[in-house]
N, C-alpha and C. Protein backbone atom coordinates (compact mmCIF):
# COMPACT_ATOMS: atom_id res chain seq x y z
N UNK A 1 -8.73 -5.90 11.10
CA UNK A 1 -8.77 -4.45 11.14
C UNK A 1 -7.64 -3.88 10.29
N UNK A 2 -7.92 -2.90 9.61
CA UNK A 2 -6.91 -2.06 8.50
C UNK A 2 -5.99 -1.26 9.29
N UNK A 3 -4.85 -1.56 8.85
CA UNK A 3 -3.51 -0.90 9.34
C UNK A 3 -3.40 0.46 9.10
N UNK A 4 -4.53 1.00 8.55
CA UNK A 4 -4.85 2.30 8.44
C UNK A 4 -6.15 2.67 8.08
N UNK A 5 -6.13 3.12 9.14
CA UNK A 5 -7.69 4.01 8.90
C UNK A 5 -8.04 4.97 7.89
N UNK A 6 -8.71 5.56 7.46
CA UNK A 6 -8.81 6.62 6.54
C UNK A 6 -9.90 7.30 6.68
N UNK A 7 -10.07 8.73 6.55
CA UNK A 7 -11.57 8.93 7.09
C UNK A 7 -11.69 10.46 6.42
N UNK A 8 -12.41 10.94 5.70
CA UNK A 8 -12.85 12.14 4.65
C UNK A 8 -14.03 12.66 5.18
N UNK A 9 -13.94 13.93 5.84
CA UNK A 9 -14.53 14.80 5.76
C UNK A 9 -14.42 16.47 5.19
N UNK A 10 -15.45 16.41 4.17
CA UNK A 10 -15.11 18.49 3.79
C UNK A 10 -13.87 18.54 3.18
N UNK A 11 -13.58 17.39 2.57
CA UNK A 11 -12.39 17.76 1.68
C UNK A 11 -11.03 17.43 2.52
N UNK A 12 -10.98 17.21 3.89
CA UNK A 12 -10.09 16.86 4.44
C UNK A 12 -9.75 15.45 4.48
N UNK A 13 -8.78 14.78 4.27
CA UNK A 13 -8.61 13.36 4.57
C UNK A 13 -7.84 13.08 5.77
N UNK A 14 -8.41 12.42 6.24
CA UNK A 14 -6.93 11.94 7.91
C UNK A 14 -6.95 10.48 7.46
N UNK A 15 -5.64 10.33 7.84
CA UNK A 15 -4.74 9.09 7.65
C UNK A 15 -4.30 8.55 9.08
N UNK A 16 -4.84 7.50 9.58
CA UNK A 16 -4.51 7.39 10.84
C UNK A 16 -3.53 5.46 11.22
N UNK A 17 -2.48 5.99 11.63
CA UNK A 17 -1.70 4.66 11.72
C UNK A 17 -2.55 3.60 12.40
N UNK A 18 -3.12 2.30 12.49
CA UNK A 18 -3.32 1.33 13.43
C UNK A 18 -3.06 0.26 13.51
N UNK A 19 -1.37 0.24 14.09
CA UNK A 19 -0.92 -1.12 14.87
C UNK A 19 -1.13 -1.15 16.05
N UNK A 20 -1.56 -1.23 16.83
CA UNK A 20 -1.99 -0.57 18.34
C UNK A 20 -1.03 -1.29 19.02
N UNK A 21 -0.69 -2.84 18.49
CA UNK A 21 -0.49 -3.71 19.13
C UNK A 21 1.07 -3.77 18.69
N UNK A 22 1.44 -2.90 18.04
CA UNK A 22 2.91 -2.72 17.59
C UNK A 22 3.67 -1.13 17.51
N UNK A 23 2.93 -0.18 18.55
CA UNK A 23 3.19 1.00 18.58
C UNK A 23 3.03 1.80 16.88
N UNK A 24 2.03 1.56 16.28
CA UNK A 24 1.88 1.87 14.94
C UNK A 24 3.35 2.13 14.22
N UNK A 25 4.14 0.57 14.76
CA UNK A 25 5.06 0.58 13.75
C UNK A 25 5.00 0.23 12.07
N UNK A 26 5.71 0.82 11.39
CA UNK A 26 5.46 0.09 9.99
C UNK A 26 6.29 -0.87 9.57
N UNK A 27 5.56 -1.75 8.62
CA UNK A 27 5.70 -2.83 7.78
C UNK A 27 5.57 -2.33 6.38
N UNK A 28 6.02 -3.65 5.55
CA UNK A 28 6.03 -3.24 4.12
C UNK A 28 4.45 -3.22 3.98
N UNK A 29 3.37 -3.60 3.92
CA UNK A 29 2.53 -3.32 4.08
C UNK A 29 2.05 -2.08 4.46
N UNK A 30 2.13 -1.66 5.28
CA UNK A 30 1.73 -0.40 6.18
C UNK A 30 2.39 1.00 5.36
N UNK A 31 3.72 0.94 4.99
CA UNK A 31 4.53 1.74 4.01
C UNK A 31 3.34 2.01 2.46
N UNK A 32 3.40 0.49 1.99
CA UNK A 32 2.24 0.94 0.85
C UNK A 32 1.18 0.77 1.05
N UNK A 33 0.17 0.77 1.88
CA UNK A 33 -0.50 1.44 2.08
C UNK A 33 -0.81 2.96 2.48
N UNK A 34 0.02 3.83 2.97
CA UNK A 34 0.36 5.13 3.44
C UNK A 34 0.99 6.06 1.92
N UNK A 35 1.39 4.63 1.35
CA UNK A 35 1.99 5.31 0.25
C UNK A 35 0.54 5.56 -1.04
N UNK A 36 -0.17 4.60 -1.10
CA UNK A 36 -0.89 4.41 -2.24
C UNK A 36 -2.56 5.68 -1.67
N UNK A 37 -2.21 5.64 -0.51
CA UNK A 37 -3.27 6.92 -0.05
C UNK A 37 -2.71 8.12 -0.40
N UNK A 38 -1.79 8.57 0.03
CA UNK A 38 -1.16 9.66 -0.41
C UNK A 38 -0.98 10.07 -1.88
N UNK A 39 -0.51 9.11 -2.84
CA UNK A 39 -0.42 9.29 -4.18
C UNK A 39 -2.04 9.32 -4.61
N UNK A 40 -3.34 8.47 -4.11
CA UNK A 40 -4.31 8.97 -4.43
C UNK A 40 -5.33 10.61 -3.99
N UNK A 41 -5.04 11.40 -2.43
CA UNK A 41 -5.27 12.19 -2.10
C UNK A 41 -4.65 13.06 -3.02
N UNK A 42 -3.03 13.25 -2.93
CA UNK A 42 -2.29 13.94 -4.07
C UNK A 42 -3.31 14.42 -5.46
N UNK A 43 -3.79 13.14 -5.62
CA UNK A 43 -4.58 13.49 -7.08
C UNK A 43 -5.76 13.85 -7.04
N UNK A 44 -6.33 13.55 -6.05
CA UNK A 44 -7.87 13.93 -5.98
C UNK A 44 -8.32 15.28 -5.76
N UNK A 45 -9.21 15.59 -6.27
CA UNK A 45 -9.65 17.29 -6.50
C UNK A 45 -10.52 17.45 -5.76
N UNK A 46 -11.32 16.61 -5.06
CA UNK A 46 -11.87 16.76 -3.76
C UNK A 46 -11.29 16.78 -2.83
N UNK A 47 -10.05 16.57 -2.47
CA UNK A 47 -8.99 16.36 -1.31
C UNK A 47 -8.39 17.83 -1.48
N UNK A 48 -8.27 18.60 -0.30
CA UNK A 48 -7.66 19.98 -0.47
C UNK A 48 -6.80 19.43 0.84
N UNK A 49 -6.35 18.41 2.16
CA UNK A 49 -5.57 18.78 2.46
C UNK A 49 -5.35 17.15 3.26
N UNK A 50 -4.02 16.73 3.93
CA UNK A 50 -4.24 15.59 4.46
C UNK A 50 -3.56 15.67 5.83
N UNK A 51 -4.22 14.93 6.73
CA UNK A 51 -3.57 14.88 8.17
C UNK A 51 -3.86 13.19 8.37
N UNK A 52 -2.29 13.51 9.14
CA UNK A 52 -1.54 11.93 9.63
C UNK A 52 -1.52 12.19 10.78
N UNK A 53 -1.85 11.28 11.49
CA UNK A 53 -1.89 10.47 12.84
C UNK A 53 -1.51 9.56 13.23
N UNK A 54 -1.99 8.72 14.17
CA UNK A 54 -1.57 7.30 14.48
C UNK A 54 -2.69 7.37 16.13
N UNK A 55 -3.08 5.88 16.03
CA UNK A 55 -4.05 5.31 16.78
C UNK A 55 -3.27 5.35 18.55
N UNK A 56 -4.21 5.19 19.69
CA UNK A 56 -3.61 4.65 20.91
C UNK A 56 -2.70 5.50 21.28
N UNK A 57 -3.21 6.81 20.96
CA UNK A 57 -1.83 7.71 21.37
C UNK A 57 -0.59 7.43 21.14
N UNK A 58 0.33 7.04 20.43
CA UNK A 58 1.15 6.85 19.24
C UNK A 58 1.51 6.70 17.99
N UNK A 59 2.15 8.07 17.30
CA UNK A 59 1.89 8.28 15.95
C UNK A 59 2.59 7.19 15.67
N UNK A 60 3.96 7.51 15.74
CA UNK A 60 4.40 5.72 15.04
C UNK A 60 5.94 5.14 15.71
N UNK A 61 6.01 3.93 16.26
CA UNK A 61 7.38 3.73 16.76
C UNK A 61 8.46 3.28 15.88
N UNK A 62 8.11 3.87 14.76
CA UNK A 62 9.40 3.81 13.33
C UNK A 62 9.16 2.70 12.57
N UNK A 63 10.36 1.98 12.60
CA UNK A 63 9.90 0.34 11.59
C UNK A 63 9.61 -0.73 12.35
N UNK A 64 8.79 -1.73 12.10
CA UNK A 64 8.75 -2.67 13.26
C UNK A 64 9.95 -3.82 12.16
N UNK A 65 11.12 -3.80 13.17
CA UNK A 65 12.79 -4.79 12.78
C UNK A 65 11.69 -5.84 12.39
N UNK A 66 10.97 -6.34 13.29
CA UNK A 66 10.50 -8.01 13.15
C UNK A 66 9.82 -8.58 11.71
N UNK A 67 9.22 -7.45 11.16
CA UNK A 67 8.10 -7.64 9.91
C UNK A 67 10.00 -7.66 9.05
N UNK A 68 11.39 -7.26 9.03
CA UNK A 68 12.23 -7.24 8.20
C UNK A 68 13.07 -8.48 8.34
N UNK A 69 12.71 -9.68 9.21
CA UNK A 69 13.54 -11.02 9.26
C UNK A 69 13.10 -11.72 8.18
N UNK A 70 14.13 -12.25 7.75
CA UNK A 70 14.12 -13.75 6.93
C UNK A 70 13.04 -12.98 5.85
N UNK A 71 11.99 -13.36 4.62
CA UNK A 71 11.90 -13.07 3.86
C UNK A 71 11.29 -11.83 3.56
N UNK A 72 11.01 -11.42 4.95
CA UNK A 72 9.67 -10.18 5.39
C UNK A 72 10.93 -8.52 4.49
N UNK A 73 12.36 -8.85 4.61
CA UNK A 73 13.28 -8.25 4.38
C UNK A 73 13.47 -7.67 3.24
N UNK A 74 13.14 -8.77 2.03
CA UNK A 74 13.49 -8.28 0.75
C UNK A 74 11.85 -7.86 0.10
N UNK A 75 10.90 -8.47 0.87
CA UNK A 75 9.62 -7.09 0.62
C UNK A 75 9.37 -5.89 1.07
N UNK A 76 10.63 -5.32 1.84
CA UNK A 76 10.47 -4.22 2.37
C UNK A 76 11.07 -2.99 1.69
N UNK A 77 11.84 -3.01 0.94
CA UNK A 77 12.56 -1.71 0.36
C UNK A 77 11.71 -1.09 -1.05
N UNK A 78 11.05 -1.68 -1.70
CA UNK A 78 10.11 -0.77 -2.51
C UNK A 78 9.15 -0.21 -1.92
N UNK A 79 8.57 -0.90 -0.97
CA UNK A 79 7.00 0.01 -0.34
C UNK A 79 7.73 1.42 0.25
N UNK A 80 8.59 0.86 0.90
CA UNK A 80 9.58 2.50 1.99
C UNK A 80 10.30 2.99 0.53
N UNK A 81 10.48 2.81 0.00
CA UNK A 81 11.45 4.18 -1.14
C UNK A 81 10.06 4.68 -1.82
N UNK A 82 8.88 3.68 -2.32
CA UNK A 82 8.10 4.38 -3.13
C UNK A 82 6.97 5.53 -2.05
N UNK A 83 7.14 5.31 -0.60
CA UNK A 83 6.21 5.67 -0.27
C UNK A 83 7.01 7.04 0.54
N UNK A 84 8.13 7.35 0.43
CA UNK A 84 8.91 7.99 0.28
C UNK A 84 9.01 9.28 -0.67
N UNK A 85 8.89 8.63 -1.78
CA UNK A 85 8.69 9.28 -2.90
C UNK A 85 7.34 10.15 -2.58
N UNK A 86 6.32 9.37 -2.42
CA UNK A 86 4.72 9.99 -2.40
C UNK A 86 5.16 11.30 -1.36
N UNK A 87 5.73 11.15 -0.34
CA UNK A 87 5.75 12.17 0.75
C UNK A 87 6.37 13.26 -0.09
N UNK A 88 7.67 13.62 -0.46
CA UNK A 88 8.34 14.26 -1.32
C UNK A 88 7.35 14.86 -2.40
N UNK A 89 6.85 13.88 -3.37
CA UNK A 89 6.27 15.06 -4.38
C UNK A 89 4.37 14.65 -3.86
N UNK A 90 4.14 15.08 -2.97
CA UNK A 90 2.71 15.38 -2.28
C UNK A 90 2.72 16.96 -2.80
N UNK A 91 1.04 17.37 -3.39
CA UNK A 91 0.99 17.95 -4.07
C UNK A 91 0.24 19.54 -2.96
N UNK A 92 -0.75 18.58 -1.97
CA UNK A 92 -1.15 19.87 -1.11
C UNK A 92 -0.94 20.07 0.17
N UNK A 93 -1.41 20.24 1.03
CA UNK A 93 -0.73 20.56 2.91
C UNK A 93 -1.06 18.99 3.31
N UNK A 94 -0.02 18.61 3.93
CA UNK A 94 0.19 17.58 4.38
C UNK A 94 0.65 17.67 5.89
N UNK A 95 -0.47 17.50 6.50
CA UNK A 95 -0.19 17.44 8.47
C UNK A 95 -0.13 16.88 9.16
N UNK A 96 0.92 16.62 10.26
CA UNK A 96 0.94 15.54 11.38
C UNK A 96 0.34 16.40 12.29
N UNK A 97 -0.15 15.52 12.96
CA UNK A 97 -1.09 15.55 14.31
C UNK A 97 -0.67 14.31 15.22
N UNK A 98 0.64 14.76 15.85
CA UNK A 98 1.57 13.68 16.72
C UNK A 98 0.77 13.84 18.03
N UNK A 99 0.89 12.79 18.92
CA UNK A 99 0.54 12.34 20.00
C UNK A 99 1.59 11.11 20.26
N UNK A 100 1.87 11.34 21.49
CA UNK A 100 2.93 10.22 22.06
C UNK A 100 4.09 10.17 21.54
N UNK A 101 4.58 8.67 21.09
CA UNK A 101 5.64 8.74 20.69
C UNK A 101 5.84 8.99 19.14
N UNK A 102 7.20 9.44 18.75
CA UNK A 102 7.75 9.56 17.10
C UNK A 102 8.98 8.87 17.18
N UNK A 103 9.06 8.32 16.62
CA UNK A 103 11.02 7.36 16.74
C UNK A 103 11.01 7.10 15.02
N UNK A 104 12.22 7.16 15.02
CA UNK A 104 12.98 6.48 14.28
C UNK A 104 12.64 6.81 12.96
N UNK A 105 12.17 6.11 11.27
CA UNK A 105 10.98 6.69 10.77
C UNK A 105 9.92 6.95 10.85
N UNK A 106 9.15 7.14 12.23
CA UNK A 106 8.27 7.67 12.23
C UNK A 106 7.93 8.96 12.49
N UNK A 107 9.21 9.37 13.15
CA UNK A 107 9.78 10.35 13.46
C UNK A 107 10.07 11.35 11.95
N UNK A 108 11.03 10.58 11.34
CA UNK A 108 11.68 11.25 10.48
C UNK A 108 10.62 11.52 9.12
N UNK A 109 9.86 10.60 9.16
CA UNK A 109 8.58 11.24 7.72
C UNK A 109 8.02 12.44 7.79
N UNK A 110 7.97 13.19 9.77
CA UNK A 110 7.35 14.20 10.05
C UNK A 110 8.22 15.25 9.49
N UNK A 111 9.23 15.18 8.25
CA UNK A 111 10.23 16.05 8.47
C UNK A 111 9.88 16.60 6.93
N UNK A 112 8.64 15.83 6.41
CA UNK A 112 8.12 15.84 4.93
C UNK A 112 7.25 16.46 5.13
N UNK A 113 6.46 17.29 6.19
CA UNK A 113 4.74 17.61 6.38
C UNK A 113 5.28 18.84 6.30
N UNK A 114 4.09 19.62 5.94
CA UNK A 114 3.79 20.88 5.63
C UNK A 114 3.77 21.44 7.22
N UNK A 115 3.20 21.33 8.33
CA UNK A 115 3.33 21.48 9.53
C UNK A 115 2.94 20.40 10.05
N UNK A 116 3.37 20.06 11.73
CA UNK A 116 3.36 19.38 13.05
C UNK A 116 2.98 20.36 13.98
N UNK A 117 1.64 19.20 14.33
CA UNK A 117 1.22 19.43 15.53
C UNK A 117 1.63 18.48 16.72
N UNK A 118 2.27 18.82 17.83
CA UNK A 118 2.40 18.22 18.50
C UNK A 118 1.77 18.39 19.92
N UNK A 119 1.44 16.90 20.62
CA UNK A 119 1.08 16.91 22.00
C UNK A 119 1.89 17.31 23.30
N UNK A 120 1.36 17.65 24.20
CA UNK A 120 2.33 17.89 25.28
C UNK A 120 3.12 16.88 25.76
N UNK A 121 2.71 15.59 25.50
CA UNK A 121 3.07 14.15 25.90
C UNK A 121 4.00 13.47 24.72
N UNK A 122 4.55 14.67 23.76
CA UNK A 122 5.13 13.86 22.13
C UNK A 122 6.32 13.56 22.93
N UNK A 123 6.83 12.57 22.47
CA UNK A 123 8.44 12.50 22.55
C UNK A 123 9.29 11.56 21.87
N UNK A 124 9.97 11.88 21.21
CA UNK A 124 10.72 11.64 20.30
C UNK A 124 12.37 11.22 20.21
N UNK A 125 12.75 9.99 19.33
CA UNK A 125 13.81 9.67 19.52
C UNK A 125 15.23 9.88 18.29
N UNK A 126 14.60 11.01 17.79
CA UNK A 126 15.38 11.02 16.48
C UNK A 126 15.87 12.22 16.41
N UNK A 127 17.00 12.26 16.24
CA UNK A 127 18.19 13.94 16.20
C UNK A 127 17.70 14.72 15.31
N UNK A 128 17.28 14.42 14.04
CA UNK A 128 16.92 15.14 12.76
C UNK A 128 15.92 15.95 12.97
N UNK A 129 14.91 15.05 13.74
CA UNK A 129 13.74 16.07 13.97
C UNK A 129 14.15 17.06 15.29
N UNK A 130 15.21 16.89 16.03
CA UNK A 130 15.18 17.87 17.21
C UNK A 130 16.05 19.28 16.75
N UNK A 131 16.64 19.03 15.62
CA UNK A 131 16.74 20.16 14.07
C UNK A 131 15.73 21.31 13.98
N UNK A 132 14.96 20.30 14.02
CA UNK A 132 13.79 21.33 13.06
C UNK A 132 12.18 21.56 14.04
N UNK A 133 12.33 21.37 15.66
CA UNK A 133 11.30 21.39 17.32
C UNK A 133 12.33 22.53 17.62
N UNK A 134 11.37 23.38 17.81
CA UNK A 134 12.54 24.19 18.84
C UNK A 134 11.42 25.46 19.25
N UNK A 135 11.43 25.27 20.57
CA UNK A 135 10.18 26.12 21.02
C UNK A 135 10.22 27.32 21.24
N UNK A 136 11.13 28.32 20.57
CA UNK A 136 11.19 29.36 20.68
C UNK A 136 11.32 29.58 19.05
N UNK A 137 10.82 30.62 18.76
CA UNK A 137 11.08 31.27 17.21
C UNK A 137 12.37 32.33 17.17
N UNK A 138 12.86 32.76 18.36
CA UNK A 138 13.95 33.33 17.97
C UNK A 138 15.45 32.77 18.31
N UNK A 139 15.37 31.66 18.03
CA UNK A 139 16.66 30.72 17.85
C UNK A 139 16.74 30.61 16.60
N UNK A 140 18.10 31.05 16.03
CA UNK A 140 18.65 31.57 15.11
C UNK A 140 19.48 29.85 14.85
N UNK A 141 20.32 29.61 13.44
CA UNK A 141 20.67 28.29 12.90
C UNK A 141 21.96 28.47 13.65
N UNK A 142 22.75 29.23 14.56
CA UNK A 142 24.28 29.12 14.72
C UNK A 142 23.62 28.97 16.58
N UNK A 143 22.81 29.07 17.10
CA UNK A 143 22.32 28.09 18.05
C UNK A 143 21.80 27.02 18.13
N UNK A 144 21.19 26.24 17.25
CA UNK A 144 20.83 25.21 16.82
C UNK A 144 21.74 24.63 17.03
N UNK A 145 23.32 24.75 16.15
CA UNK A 145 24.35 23.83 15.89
C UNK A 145 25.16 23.82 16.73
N UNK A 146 25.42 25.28 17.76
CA UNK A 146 25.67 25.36 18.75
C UNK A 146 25.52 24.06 20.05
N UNK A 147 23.85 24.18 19.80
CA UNK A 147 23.31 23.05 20.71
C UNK A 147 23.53 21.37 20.74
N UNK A 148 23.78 21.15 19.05
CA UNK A 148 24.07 20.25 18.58
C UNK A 148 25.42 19.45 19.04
N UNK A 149 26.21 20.38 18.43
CA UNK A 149 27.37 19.87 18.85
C UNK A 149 28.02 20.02 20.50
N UNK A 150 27.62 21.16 21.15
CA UNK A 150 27.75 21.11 22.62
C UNK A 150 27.18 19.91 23.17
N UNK A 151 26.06 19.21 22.55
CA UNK A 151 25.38 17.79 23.56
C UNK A 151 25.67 16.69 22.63
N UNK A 152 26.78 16.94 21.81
CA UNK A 152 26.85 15.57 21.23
C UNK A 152 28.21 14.40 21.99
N UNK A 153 27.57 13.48 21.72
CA UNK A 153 28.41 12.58 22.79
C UNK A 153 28.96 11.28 21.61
């Protein structure tokens, strides 16, 4: 089974994580693959918009450490910088549609989307994104940092 699903309808593409069996963590694999969809949606003129997901009610539990032991290690840093890149210069609306958990980078790629949708059940382990969640619209940036640094330990 493909570590990512892909599925086009009406011009929409969804991109859906599936490690089920690894909290749709990523691998160098999984990185370019996410990456080489994106750089092709990017280009395609039938594609007007893309939404990311992840399978089993978990968008993604960041990197899976284990796929980075012993030689799995030094195949891992081009797929994550190039697929990196793709997020950065993505050309049209690019959407998460979170469910469950976000950690770590999986968390932090959501910080590249055009908007997040999130579930009532999201929860998340990464500071960067609790930056940029904030369920009120009239919290101003000198409460934010306020908040920040009052709960930092």
């Amino acid at each position: 089974m493909s570590k990512l699903l892909i599925e086009t309808e009406e011009g929409i593409r969804t991109l859906i994580f599936n490690r089920p069996e690894k909290k749709n963590a990523f691998d160098a694999e999984l990185w370019a693959m996410f990456r080489d969809e994106l750089n092709l949606a990017s280009d395609d003129p039938d594609i007007y918009s893309v939404i990311v997901t992840g399978s089993s009610n978990t968008f993604s539990s960041g990197v899976d450490l284990s796929s980075m032991m012993g030689d799995g290690g030094a195949e891992y840093e081009e797929p994550f910088e190039t697929c990196i890149d793709a997020l950065i210069n993505f050309k049209k609306p690019l959407i998460g549609a979170v469910e469950g958990a976000a950690v770590g980078g999986g968390a932090t790629i959501l910080l590249h989307f055009d908007a997040v949708f999130i579930s009532v059940n999201f929860c998340s382990a990464c500071n960067l994104l609790k930056i940029s969640i904030y369920r009120s619209s009239s919290v101003s940036i000198s409460d934010i940092l306020l908040d920040m640094f009052s709960n930092a330990s």
